[in-house]
Protein backbone atom coordinates (compact mmCIF):
# COMPACT_ATOMS: atom_id res chain seq x y z
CA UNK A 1 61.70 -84.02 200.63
CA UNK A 2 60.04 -84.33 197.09
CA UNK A 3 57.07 -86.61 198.97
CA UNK A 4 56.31 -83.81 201.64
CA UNK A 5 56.79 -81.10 199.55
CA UNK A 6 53.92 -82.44 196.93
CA UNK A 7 52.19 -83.75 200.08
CA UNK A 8 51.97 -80.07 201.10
CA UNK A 9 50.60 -79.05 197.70
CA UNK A 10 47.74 -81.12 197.85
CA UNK A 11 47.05 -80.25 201.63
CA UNK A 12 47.64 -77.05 200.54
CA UNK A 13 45.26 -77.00 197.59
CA UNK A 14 42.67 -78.98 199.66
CA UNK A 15 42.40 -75.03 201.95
CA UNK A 16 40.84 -73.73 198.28
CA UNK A 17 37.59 -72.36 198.27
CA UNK A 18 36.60 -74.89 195.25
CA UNK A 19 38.30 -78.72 195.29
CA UNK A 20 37.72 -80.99 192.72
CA UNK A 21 39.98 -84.18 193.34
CA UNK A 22 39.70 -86.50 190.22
CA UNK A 23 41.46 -89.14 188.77
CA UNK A 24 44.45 -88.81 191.04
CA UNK A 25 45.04 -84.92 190.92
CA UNK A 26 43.66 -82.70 193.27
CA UNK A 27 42.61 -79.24 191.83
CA UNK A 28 42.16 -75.98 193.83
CA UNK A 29 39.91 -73.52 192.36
CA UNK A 30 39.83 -69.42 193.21
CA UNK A 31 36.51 -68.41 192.72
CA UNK A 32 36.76 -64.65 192.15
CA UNK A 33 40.06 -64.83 190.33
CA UNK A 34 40.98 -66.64 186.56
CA UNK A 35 44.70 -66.43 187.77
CA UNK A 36 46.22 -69.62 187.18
CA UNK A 37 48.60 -69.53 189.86
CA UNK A 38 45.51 -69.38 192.35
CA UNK A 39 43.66 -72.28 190.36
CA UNK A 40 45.95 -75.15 189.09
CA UNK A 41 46.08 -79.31 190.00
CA UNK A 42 48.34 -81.46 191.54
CA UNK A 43 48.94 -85.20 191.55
CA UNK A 44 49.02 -87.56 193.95
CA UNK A 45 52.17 -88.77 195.14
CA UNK A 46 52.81 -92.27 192.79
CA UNK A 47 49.81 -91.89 190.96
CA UNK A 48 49.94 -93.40 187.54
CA UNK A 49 46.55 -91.44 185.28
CA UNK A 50 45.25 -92.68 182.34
CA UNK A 51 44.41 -90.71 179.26
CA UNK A 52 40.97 -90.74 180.45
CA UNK A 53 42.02 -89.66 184.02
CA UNK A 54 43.52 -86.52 182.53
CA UNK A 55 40.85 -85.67 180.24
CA UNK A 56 38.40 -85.83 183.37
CA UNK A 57 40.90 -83.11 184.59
CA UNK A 58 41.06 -81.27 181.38
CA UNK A 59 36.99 -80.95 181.79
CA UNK A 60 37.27 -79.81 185.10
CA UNK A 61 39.23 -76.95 184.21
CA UNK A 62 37.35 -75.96 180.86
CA UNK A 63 34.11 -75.70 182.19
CA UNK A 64 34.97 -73.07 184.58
CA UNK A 65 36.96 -71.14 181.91
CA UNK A 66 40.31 -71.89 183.16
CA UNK A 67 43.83 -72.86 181.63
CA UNK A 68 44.42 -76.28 182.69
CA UNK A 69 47.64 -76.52 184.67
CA UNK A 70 49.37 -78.33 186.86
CA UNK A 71 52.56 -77.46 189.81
CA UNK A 72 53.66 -80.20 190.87
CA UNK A 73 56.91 -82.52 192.11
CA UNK A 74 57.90 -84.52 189.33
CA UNK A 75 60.19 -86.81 191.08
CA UNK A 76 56.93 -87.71 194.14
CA UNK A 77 55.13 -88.74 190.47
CA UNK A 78 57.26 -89.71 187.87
CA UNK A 79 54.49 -91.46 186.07
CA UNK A 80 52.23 -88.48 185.82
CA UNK A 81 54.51 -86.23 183.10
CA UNK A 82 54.34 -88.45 180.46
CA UNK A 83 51.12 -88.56 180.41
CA UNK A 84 50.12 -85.14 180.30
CA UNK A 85 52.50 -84.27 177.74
CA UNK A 86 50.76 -86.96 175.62
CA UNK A 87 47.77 -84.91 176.13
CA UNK A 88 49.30 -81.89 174.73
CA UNK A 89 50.45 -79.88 178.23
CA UNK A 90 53.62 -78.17 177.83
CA UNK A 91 56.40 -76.90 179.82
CA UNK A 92 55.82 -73.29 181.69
CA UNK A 93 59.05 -73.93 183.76
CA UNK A 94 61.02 -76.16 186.08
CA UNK A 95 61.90 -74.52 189.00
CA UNK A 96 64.54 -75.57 192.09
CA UNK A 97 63.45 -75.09 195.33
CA UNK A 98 64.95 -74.30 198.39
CA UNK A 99 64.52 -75.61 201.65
CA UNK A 100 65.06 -74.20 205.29
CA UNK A 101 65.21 -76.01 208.53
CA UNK A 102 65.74 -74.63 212.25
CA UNK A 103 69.13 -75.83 212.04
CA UNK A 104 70.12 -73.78 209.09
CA UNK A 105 68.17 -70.42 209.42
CA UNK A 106 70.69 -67.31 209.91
CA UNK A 107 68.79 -64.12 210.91
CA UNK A 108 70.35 -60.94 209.33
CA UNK A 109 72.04 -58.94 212.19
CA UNK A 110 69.49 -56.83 213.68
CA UNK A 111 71.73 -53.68 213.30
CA UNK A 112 71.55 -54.48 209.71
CA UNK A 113 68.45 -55.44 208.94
CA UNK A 114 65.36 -53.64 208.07
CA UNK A 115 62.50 -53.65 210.69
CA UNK A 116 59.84 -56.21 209.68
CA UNK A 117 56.62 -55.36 210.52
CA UNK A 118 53.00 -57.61 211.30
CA UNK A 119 50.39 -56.12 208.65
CA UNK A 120 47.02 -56.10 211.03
CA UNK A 121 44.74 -53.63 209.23
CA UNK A 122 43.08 -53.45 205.98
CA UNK A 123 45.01 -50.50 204.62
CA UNK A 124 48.41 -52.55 205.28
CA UNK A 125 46.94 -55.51 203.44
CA UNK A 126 46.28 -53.41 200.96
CA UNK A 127 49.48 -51.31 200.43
CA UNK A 128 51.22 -55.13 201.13
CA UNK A 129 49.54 -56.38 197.88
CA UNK A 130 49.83 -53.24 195.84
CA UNK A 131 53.54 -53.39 196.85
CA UNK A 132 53.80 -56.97 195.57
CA UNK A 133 52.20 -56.39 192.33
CA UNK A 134 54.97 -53.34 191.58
CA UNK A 135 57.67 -56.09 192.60
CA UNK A 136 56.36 -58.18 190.36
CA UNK A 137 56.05 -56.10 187.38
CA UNK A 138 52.11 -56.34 186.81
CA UNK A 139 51.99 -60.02 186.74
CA UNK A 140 49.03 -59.49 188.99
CA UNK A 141 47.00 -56.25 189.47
CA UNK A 142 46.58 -54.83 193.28
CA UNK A 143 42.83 -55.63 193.80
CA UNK A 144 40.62 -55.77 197.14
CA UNK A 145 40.52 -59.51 196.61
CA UNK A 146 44.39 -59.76 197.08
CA UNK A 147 44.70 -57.80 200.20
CA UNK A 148 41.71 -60.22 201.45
CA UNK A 149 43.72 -63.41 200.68
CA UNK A 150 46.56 -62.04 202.48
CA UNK A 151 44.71 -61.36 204.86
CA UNK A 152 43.31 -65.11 205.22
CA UNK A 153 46.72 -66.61 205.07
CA UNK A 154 47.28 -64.66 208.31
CA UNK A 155 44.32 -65.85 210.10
CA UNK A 156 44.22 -69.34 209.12
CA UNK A 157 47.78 -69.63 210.58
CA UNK A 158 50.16 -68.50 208.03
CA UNK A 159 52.15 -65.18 207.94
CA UNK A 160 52.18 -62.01 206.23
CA UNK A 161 55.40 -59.46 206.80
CA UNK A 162 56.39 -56.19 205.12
CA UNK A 163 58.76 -53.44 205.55
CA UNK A 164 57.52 -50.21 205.48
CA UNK A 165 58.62 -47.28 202.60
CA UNK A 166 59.83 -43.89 204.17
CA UNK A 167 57.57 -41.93 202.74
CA UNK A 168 55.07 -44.38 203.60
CA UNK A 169 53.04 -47.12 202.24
CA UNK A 170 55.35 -50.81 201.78
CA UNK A 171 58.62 -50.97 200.36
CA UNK A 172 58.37 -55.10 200.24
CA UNK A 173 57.25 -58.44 201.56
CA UNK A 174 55.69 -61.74 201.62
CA UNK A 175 53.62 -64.23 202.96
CA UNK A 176 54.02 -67.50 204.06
CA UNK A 177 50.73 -70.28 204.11
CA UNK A 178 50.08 -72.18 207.32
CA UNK A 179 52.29 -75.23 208.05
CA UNK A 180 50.96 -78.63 206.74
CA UNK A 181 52.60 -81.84 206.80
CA UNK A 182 55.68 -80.11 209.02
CA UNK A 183 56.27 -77.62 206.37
CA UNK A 184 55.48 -74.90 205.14
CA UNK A 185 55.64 -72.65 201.64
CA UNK A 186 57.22 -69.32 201.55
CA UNK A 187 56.14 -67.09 198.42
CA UNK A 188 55.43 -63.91 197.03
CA UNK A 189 58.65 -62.33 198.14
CA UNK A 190 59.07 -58.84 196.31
CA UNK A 191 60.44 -55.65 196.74
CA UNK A 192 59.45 -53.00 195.11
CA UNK A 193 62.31 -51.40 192.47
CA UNK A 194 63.09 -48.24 194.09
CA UNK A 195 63.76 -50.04 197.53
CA UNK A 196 65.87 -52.79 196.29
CA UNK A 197 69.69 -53.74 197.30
CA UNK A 198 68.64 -52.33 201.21
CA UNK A 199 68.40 -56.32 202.72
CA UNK A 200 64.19 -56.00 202.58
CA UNK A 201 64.01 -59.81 201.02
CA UNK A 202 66.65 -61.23 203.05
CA UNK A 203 64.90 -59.13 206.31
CA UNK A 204 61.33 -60.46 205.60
CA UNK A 205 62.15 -63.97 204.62
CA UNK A 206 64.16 -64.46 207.68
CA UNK A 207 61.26 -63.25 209.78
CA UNK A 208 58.33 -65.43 208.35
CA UNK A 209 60.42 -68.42 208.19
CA UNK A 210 61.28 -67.79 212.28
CA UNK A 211 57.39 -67.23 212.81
CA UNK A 212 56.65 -70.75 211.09
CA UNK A 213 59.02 -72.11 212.76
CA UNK A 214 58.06 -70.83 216.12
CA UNK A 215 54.40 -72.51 215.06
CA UNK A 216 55.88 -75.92 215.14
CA UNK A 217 57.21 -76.19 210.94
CA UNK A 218 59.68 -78.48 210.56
CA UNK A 219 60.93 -76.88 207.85
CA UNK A 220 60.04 -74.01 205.44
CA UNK A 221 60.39 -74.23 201.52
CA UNK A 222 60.41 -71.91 198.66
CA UNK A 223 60.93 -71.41 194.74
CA UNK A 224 63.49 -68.58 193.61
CA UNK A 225 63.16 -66.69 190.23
CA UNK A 226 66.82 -65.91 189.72
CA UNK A 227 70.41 -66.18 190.78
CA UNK A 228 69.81 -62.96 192.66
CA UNK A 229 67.44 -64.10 194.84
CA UNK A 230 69.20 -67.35 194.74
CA UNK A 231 71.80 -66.02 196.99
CA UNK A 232 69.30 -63.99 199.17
CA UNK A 233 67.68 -66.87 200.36
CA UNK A 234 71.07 -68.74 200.72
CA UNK A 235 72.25 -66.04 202.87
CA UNK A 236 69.53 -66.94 205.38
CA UNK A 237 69.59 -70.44 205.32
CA UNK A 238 67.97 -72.34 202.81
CA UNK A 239 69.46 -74.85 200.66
CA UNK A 240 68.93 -76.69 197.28
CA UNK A 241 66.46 -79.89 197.62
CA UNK A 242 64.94 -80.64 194.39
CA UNK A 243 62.59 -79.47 191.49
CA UNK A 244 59.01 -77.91 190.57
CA UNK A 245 57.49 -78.70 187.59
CA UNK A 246 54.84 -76.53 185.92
CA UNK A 247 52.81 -77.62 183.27
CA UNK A 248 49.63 -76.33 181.16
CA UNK A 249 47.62 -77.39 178.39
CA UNK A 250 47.82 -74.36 175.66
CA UNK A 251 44.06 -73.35 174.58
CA UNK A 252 45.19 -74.43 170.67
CA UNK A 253 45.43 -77.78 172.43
CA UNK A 254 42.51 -78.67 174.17
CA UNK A 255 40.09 -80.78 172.87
C-alpha cells in the first residue's frame, strides 16, 4: 500500500496549479496561498537524490518564498530521508494512516446518523470552509480562495460533504480529492466544537468514502490527528496500513 499511496501523492500533486518535478521529487505549488500544506514535494517511489538533487529542490522552494517541505511515504523511498536530514530538514511529524476498502466500509445506521448533505452553491462552499477552519482551530483562515478549492475538488471528480448546523450555516465536513491510481485521499475532516460527540465525522466520512467508491476507488485512505478520531474512522471501516512522513527545512537552515 506504501507504493500506491506515494504513487497517489505525486499524481495527486501533478493536479497543482504550479509543478516543478526535479531531481526525483515532484513539487506542487498553490499560487495564491504560502500554506505549506497546499505547496510541499514528494519523492519518487525508490528514488535515491543526491545532495545536489535536494538543493535543486531547496531552490525551487526559496525562490517562490516558500518553506521547503516534503509529505511523503518513507517506506516507497527509504533512500530519500537520509538525505534530506543531511541537508538540515527536520521532523514536523510521522503520521499512521488508515485505509478503507469496499469490503470493510460500515455505514452508520441511517436512524443514527446525521444527514449528509452535497454542498452545490457558493454560499455552502463557503460556510463548508469557514466551518473547517473553526474545527481546526485557525490553522487556516476561511478565505474566498478556500471555498473555491473546495469547490474544484468537487468538479474535477472528488467530493465535498457537510452536515448542516440548526441554526444554520455547517456544523462539519470534508472533502475527499478525485481517485488516482485506485485510491483516493480523504482529508480535512472537522467538526466544529459546539457540534461535536453528535456522529458528524463518522456521518460524513462514511458518505465520501461510499461516493469514491461508487466512482470506481479501490480503496480510500486517510491520516488521523488523534486517538479520538482514531476510533471514528475505525468505526466505519478503515484500518491501520502504514506511515506519513513530514519533513521541512527550518528557515535558520537553508542555505
Amino acid at each position: 500500500m506504501d507504493i500506491q499511496v506515494q504513487n497517489f501523492a505525486i499524481t495527486n500533486l501533478r493536479r497543482r496549479p504550479l509543478v516543478v518535478e526535479t531531481g526525483g521529487f515532484v513539487a506542487g505549488f498553490t499560487p495564491d496561498t504560502d500554506n505549506p500544506y497546499l505547496n510541499y514535494a514528494t519523492p519518487l517511489p525508490g528514488v535515491e537524490p543526491t545532495e545536489r538533487d535536494v538543493a535543486a529542490l531547496i531552490g525551487a522552494f526559496r525562490e517562490r518564498g516558500l518553506l521547503p517541505r516534503l509529505e511523503f511515504a518513507p517506506e516507497a523511498a527509504p533512500g530519500v530521508a537520509p538525505v534530506l536530514r543531511a541537508a538540515g530538514f527536520g521532523t514536523e511529524a510521522v503520521h499512521e494512516y488508515l485505509v478503507c476498502t469496499p469490503h470493510t466500509l460500515m455505514l452508520p445506521p441511517s436512524a443514527e446518523s446525521p444527514y449528509v448533505e452535497n454542498p452545490t452553491t457558493g454560499e455552502e462552499f463557503a460556510d463548508l470552509d469557514a466551518a473547517l477552519a473553526e474545527a481546526f482551530d485557525g490553522a487556516f483562515a476561511p478565505s474566498a480562495q478556500g471555498a473555491a478549492r473546495l469547490r474544484r475538488t468537487q468538479r474535477s471528480g472528488g467530493a465535498a460533504r457537510f452536515v448542516r448546523a440548526p441554526q444554520g450555516g455547517v456544523a462539519g465536513g470534508a472533502s475527499c480529492s478525485p481517485p488516482a491510481e485506485d485510491t483516493a485521499e480523504l482529508s480535512g475532516v472537522g467538526t466544529r466544537p459546539a457540534y461535536r460527540g453528535r456522529g458528524i465525522a463518522a456521518a460524513v466520512t462514511a458518505a465520501l468514502t461510499e461516493a469514491m467508491f461508487a466512482r470506481g476507488a479501490g480503496s480510500v485512505w486517510l491520516e488521523y490527528s488523534g486517538e479520538g478520531s482514531r476510533r471514528v474512522y475505525e468505526r466505519v471501516g478503515y484500518r491501520p496500513q502504514g506511515t506519513r512522513l513530514y519533513l521541512s527545512l527550518p528557515r535558520t537552515r537553508q542555505p
